[in-house]
PDB file of N, CA and C in Angstrom:
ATOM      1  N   UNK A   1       0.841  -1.163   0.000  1.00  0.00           N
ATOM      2  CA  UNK A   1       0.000   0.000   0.000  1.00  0.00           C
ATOM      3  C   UNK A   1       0.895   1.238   0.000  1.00  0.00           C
ATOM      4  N   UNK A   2       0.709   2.403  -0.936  1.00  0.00           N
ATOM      5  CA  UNK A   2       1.246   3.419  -0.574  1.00  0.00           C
ATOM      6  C   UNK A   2       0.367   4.501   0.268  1.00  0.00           C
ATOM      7  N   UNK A   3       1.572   4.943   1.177  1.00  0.00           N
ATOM      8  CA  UNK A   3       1.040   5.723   2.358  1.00  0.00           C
ATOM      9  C   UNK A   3       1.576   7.435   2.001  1.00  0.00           C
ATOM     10  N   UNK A   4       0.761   8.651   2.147  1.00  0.00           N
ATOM     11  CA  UNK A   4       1.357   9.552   2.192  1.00  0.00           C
ATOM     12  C   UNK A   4       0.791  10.208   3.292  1.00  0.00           C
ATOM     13  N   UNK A   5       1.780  10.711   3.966  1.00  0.00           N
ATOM     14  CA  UNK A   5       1.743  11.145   5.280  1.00  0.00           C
ATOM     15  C   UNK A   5       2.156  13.215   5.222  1.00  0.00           C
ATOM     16  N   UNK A   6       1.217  13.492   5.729  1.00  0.00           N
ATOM     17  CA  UNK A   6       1.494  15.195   5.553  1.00  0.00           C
ATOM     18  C   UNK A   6       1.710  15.414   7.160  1.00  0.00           C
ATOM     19  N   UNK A   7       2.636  16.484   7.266  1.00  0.00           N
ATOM     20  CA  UNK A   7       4.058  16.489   8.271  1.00  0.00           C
ATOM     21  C   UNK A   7       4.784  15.230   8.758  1.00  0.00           C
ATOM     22  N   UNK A   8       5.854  14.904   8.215  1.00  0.00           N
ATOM     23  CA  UNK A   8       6.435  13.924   8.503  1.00  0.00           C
ATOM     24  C   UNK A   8       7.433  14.404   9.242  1.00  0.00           C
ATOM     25  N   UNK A   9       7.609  15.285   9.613  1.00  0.00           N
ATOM     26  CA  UNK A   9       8.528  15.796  10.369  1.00  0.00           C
ATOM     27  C   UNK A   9       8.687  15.870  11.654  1.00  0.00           C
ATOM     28  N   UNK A  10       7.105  15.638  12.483  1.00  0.00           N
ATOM     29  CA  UNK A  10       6.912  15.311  13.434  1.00  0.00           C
ATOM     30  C   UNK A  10       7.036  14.523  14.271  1.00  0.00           C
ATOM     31  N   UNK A  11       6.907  14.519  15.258  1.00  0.00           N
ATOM     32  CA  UNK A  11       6.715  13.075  16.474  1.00  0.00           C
ATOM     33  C   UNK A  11       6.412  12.038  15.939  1.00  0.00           C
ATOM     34  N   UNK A  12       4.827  12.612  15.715  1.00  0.00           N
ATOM     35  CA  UNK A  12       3.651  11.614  15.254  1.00  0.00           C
ATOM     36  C   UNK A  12       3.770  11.067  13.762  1.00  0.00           C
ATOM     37  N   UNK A  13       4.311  12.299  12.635  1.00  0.00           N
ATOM     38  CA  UNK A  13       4.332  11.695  11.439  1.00  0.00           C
ATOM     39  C   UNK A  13       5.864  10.750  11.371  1.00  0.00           C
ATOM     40  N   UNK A  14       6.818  11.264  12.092  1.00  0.00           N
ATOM     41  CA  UNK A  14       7.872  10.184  12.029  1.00  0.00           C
ATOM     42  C   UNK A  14       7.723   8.800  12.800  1.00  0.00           C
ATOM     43  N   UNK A  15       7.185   8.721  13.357  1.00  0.00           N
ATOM     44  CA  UNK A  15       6.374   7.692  14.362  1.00  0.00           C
ATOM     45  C   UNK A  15       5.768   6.416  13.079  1.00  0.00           C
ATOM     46  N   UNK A  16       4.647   7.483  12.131  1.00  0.00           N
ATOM     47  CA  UNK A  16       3.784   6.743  11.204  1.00  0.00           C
ATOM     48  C   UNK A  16       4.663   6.284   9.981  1.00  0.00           C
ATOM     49  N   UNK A  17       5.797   7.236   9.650  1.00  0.00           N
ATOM     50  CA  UNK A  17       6.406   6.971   8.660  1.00  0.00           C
ATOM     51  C   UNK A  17       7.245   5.563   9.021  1.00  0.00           C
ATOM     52  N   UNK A  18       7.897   5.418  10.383  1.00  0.00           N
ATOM     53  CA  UNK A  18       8.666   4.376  10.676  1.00  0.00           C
ATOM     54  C   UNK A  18       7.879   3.101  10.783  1.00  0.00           C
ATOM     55  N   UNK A  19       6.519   2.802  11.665  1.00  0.00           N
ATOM     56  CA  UNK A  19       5.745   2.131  11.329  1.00  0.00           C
ATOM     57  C   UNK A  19       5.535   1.307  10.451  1.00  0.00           C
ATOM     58  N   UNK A  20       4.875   2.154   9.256  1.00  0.00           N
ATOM     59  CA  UNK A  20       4.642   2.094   8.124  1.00  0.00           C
ATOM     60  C   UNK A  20       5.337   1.632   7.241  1.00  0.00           C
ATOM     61  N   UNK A  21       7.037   2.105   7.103  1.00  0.00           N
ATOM     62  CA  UNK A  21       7.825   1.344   6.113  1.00  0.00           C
ATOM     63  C   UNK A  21       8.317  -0.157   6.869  1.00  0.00           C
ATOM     64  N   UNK A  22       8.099  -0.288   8.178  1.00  0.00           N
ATOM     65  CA  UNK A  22       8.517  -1.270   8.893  1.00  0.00           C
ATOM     66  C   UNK A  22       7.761  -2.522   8.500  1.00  0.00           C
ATOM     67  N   UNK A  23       6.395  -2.113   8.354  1.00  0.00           N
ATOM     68  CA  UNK A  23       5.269  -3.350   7.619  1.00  0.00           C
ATOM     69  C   UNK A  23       4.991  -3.245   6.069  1.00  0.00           C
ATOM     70  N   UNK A  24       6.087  -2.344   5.644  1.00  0.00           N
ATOM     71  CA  UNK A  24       6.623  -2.581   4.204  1.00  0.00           C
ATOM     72  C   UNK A  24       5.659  -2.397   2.840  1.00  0.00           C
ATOM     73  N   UNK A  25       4.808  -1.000   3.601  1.00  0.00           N
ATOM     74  CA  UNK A  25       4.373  -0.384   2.952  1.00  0.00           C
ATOM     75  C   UNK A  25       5.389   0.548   2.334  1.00  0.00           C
ATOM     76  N   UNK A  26       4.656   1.377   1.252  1.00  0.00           N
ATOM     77  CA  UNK A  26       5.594   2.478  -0.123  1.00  0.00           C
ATOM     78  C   UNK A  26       5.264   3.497   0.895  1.00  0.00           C
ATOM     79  N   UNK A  27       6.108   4.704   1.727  1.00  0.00           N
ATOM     80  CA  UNK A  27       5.685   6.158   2.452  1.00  0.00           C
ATOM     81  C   UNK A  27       5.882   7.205   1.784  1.00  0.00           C
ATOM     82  N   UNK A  28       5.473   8.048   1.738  1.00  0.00           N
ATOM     83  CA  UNK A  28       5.889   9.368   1.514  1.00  0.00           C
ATOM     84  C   UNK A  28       5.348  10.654   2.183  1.00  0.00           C
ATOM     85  N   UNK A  29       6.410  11.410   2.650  1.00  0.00           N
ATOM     86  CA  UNK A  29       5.669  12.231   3.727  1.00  0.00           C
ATOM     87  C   UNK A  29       6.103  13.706   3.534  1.00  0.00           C
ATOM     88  N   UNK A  30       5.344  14.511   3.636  1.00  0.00           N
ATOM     89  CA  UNK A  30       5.862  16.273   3.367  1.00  0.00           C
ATOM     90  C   UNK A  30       6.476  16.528   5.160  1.00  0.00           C
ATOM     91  N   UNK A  31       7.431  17.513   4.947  1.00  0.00           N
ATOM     92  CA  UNK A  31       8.406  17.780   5.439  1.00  0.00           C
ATOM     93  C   UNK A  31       8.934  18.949   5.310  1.00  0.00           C
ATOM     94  N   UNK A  32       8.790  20.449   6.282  1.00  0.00           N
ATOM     95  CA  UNK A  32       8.534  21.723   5.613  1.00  0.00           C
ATOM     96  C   UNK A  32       9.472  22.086   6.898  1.00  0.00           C
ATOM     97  N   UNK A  33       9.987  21.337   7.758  1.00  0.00           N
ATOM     98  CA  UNK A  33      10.913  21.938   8.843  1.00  0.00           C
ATOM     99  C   UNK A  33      12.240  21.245   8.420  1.00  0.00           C
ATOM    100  N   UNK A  34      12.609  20.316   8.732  1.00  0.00           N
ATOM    101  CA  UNK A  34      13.791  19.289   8.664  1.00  0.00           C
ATOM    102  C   UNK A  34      13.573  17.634   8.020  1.00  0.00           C
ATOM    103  N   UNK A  35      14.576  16.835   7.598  1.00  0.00           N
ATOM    104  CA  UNK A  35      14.062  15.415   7.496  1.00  0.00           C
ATOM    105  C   UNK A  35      14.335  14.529   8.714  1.00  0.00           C
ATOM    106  N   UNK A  36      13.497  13.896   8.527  1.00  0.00           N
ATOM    107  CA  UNK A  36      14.005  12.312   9.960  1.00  0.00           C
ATOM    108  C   UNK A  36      14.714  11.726   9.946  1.00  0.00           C
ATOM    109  N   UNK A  37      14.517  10.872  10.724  1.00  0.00           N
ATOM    110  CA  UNK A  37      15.423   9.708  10.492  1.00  0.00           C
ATOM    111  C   UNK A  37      15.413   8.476  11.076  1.00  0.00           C
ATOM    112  N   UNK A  38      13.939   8.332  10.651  1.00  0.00           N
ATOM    113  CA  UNK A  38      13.475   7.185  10.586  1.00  0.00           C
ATOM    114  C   UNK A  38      14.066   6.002   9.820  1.00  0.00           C
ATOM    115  N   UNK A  39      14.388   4.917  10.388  1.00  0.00           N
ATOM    116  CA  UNK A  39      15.041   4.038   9.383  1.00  0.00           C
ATOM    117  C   UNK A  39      14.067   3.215   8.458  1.00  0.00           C
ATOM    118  N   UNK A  40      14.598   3.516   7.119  1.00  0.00           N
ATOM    119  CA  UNK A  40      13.374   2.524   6.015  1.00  0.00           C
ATOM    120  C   UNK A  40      12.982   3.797   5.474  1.00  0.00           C
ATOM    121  N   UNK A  41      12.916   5.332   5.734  1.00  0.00           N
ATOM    122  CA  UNK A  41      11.966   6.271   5.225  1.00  0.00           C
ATOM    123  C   UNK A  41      13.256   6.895   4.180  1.00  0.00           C
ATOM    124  N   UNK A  42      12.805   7.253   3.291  1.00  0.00           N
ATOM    125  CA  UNK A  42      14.357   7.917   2.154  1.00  0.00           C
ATOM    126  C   UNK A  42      13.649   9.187   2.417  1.00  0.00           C
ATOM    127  N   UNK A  43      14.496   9.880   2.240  1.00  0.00           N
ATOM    128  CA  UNK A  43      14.123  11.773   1.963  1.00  0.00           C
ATOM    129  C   UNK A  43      14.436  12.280   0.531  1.00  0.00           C
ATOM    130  N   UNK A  44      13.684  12.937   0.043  1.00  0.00           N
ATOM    131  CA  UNK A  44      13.375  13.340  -1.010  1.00  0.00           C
ATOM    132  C   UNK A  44      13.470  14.720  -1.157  1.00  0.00           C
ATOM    133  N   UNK A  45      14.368  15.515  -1.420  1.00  0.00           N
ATOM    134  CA  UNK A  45      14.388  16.595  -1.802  1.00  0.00           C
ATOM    135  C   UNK A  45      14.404  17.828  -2.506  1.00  0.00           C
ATOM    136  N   UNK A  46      13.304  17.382  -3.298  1.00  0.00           N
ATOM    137  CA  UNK A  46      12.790  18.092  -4.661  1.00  0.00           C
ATOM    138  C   UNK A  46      11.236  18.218  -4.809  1.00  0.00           C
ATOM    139  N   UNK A  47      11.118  19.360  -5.378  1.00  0.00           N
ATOM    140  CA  UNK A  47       9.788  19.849  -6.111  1.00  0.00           C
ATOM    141  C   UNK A  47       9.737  19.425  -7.408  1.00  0.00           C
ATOM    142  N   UNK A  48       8.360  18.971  -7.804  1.00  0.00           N
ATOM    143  CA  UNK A  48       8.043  18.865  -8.732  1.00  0.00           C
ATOM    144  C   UNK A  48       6.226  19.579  -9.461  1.00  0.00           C
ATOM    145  N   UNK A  49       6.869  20.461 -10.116  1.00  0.00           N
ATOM    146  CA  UNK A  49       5.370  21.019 -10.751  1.00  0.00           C
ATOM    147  C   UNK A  49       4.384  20.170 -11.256  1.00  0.00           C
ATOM    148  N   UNK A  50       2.843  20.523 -10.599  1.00  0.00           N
ATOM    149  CA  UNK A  50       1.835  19.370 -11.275  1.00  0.00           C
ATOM    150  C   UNK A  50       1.563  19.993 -12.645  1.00  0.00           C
TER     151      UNK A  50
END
């Protein structure tokens, strides 16, 4: 399942993001302060125009 998670930057969203890739779901999470470092979560650091 892919998961997208809005603030991942948090407690709670780094919490869900680690979780989440742990039971090997696809994550992706916005991130507007710093990245985590959650293990299993990659950081992504680019915009892309819709």
């Amino acid at each position: 399942m892919r998961i997208l998670i809005v603030g991942g930057s948090g407690f709670l969203g780094r919490e869900l993001a680690r979780q989440s890739a742990a039971d090997g779901h696809v994550v992706a999470a916005t991130c507007l302060t710093r990245t985590g470092t959650a293990a299993g979560v990659e950081a992504r650091l680019s915009c892309r125009a819709a």
